[in-house]
C-alpha atoms as a PDB file:
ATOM      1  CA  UNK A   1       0.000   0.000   0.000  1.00  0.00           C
ATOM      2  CA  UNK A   2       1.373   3.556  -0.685  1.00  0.00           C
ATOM      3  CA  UNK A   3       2.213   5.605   1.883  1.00  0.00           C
ATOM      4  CA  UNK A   4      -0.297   8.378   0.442  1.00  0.00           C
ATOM      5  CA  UNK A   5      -3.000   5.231   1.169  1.00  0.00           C
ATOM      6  CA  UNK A   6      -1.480   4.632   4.561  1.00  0.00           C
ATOM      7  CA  UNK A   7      -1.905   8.455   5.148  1.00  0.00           C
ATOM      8  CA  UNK A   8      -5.261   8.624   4.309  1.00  0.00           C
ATOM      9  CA  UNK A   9      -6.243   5.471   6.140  1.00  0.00           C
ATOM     10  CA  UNK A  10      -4.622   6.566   9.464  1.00  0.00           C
ATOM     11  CA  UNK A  11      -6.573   9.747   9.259  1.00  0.00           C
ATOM     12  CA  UNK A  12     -10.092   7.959   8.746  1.00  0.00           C
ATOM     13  CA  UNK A  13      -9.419   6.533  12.201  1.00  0.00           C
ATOM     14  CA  UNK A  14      -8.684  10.155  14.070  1.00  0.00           C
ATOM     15  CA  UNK A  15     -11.624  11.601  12.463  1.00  0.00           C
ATOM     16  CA  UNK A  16     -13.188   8.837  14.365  1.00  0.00           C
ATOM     17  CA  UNK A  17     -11.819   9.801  17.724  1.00  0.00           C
ATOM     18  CA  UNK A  18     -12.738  12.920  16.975  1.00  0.00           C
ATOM     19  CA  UNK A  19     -16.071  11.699  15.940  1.00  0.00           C
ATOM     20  CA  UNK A  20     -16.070  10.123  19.766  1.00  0.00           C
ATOM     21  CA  UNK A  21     -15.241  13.447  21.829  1.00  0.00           C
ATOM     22  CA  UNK A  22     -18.328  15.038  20.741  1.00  0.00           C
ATOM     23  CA  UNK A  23     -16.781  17.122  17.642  1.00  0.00           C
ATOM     24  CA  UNK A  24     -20.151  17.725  16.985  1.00  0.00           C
ATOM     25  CA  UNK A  25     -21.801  20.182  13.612  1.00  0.00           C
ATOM     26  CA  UNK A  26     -21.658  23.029  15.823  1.00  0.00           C
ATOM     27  CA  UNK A  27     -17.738  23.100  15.598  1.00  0.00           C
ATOM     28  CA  UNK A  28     -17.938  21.798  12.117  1.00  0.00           C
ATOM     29  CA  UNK A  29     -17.421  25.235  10.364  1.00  0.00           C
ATOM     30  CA  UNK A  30     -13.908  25.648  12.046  1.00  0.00           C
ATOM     31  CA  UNK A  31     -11.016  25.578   9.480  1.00  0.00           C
ATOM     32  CA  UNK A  32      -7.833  23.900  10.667  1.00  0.00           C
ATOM     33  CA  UNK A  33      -5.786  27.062  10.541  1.00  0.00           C
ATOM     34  CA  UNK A  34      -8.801  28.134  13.069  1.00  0.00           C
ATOM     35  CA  UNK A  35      -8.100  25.437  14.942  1.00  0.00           C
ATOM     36  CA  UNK A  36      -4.184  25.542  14.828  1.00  0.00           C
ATOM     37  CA  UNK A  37      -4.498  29.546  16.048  1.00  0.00           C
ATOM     38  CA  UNK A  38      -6.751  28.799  18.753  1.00  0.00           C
ATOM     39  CA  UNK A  39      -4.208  26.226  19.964  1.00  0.00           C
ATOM     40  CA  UNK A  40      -1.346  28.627  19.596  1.00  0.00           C
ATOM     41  CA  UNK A  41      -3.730  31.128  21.668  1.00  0.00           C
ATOM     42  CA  UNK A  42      -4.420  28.459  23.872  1.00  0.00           C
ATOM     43  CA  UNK A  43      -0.686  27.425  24.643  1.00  0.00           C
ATOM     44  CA  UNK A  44       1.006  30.875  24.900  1.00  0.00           C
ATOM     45  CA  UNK A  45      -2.076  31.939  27.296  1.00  0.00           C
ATOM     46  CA  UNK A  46      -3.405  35.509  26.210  1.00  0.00           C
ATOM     47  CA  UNK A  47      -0.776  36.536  24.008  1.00  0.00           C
ATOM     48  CA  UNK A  48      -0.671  39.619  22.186  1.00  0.00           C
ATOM     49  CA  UNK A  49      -2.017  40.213  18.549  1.00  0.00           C
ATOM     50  CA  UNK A  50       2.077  40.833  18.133  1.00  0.00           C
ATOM     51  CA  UNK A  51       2.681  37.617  20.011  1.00  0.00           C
ATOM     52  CA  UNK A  52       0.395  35.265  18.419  1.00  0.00           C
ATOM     53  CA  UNK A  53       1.412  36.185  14.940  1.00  0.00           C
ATOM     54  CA  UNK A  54       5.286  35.652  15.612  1.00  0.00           C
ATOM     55  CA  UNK A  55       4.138  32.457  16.618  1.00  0.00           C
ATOM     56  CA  UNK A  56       2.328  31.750  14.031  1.00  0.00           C
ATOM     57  CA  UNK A  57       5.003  33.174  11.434  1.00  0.00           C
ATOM     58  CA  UNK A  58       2.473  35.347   9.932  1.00  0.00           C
ATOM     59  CA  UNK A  59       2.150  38.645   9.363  1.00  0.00           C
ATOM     60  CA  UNK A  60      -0.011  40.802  11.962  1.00  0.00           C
ATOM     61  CA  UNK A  61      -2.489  41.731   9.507  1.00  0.00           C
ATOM     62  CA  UNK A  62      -3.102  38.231   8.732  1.00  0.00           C
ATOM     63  CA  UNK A  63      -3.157  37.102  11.765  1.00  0.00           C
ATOM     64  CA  UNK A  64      -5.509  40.002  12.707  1.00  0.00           C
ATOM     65  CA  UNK A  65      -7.909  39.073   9.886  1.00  0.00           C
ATOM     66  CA  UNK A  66      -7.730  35.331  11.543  1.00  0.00           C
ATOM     67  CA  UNK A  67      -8.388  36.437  15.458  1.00  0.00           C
ATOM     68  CA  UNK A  68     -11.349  38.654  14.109  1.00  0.00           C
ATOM     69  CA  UNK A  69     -13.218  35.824  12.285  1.00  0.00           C
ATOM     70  CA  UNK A  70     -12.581  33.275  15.187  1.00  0.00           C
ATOM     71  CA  UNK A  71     -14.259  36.118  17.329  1.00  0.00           C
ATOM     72  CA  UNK A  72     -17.532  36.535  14.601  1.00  0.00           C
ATOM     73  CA  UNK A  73     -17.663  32.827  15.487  1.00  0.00           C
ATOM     74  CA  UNK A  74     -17.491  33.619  19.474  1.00  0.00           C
ATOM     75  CA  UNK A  75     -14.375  31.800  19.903  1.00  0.00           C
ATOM     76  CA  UNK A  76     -11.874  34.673  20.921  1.00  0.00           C
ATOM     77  CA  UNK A  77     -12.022  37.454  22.772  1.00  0.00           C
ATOM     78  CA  UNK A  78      -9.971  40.754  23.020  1.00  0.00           C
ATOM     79  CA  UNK A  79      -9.517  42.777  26.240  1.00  0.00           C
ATOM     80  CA  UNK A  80      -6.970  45.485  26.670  1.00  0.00           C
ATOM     81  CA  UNK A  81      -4.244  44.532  28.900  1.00  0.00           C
ATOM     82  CA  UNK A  82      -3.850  45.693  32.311  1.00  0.00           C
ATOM     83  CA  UNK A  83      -0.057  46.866  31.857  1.00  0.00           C
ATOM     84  CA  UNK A  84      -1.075  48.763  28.417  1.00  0.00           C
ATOM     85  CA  UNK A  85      -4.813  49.790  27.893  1.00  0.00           C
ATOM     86  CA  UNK A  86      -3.219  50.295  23.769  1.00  0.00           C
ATOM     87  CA  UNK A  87      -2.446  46.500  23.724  1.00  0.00           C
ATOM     88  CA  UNK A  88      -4.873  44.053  23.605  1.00  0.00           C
ATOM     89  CA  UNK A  89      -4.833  40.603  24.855  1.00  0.00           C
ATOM     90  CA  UNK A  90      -6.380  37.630  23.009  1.00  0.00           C
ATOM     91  CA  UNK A  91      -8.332  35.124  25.311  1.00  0.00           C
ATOM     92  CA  UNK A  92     -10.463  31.971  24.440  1.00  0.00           C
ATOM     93  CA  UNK A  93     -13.893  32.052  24.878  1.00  0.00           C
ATOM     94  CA  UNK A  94     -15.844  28.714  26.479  1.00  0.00           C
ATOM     95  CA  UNK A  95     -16.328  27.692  22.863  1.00  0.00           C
ATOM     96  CA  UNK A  96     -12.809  28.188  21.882  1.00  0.00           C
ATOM     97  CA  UNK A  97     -11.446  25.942  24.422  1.00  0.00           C
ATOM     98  CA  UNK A  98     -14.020  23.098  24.222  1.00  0.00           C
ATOM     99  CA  UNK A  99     -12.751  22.901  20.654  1.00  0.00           C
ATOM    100  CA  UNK A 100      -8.957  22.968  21.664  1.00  0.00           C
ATOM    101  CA  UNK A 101      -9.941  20.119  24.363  1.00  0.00           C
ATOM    102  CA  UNK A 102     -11.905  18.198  21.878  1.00  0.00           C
ATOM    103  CA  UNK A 103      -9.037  18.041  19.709  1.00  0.00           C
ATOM    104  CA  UNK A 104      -6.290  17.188  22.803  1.00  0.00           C
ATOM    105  CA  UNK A 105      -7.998  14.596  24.340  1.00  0.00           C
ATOM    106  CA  UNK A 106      -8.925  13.178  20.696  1.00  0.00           C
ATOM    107  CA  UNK A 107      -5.008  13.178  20.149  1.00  0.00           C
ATOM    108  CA  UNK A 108      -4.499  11.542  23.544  1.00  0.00           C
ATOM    109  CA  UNK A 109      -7.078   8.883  23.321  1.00  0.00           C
ATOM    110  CA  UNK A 110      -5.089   8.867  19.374  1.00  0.00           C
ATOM    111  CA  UNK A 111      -1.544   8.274  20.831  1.00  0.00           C
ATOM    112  CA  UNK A 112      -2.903   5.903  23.235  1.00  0.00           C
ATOM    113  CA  UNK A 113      -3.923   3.065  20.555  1.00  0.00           C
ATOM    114  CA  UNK A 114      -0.776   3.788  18.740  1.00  0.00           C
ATOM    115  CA  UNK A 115       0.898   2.679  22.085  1.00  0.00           C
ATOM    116  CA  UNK A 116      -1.043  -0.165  22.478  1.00  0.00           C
ATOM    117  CA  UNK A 117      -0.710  -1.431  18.620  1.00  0.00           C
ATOM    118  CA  UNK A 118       3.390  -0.964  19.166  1.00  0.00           C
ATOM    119  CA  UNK A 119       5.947  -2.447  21.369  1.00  0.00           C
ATOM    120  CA  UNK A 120       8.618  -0.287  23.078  1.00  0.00           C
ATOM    121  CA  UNK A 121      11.433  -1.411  19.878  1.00  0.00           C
ATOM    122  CA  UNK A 122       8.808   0.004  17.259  1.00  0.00           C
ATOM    123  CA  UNK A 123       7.511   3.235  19.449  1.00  0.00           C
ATOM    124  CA  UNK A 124      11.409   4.134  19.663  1.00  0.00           C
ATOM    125  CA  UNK A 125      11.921   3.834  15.656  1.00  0.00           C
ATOM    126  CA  UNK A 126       8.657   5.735  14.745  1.00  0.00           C
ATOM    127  CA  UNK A 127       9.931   8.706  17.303  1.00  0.00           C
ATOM    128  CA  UNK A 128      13.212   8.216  15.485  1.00  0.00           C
ATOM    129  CA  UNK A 129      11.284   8.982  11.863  1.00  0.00           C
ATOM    130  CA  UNK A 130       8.778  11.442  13.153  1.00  0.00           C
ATOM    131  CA  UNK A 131      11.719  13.242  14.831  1.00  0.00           C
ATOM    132  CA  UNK A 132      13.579  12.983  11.088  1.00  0.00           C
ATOM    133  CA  UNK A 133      10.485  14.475   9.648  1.00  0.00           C
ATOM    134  CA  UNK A 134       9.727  17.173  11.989  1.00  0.00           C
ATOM    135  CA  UNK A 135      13.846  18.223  11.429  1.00  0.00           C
ATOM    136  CA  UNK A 136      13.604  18.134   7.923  1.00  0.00           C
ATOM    137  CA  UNK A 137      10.108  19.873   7.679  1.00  0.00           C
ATOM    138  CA  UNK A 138      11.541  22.635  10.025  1.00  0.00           C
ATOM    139  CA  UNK A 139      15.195  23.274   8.124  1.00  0.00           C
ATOM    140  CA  UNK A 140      12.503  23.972   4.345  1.00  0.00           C
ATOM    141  CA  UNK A 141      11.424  26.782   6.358  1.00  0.00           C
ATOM    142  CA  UNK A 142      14.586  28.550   6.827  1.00  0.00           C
END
């Protein structure tokens, strides 16, 4: 089978865990570059608009344009910060972090089969090529 096949296959079985922690229609409109920003929101913990976009590695305009539809959607929120009543902080609504959770315990529950399908020898090697991956994927950047 080609690894395209194996791809697709593999996925079919997340959208299933994700299928099983309630991913329900309601969160169904939510691109995944909505959902990778409102985990990036989510793991730097109200960053600024300046923040979240070097982050991201996007300009602040686009990343502006991104925070403003996730708020249309009642996802984010923007407050002024305490410090700097010119800078705002971004902060997840309820609805923005169910959907992070979803997704987090959907990639725990995920991980969790892949554990129990593979011993210790082959959970080593696959680190090994995801690790070879991630390195290479990270040096076309530069």
């Amino acid at each position: 089978m080609a690894i395209s096949q194996l791809f697709e296959k593999i996925n079919q079985q997340y959208q299933k865990f994700l299928k099983e922690y309630e991913f329900s229609d309601e969160y169904s409109e939510i691109s995944l570059n909505a959902y990778l920003y409102l985990r990036k929101i989510y793991s730097l913990g109200n960053p600024t608009m300046s923040e979240l976009a070097k982050a991201m590695e996007v300009s602040k305009p686009s990343s502006s344009n991104m925070v403003s539809k996730m708020a249309e959607k009642g996802m984010v929120e923007t407050r002024a910060s305490p410090k700097d009543g010119r800078v705002c902080l971004l902060e997840l609504t309820d609805k923005g972090k169910k959907v992070v959770e979803i997704e987090n315990g959907a990639d725990m529950k995920f991980f969790e089969k892949v554990r129990e399908i593979l011993d210790e020898e082959e959970l080593e090697v696959l680190e090994k090529i995801f690790g070879k991956i991630a390195a290479g994927l990270e040096e076309e950047k530069v």
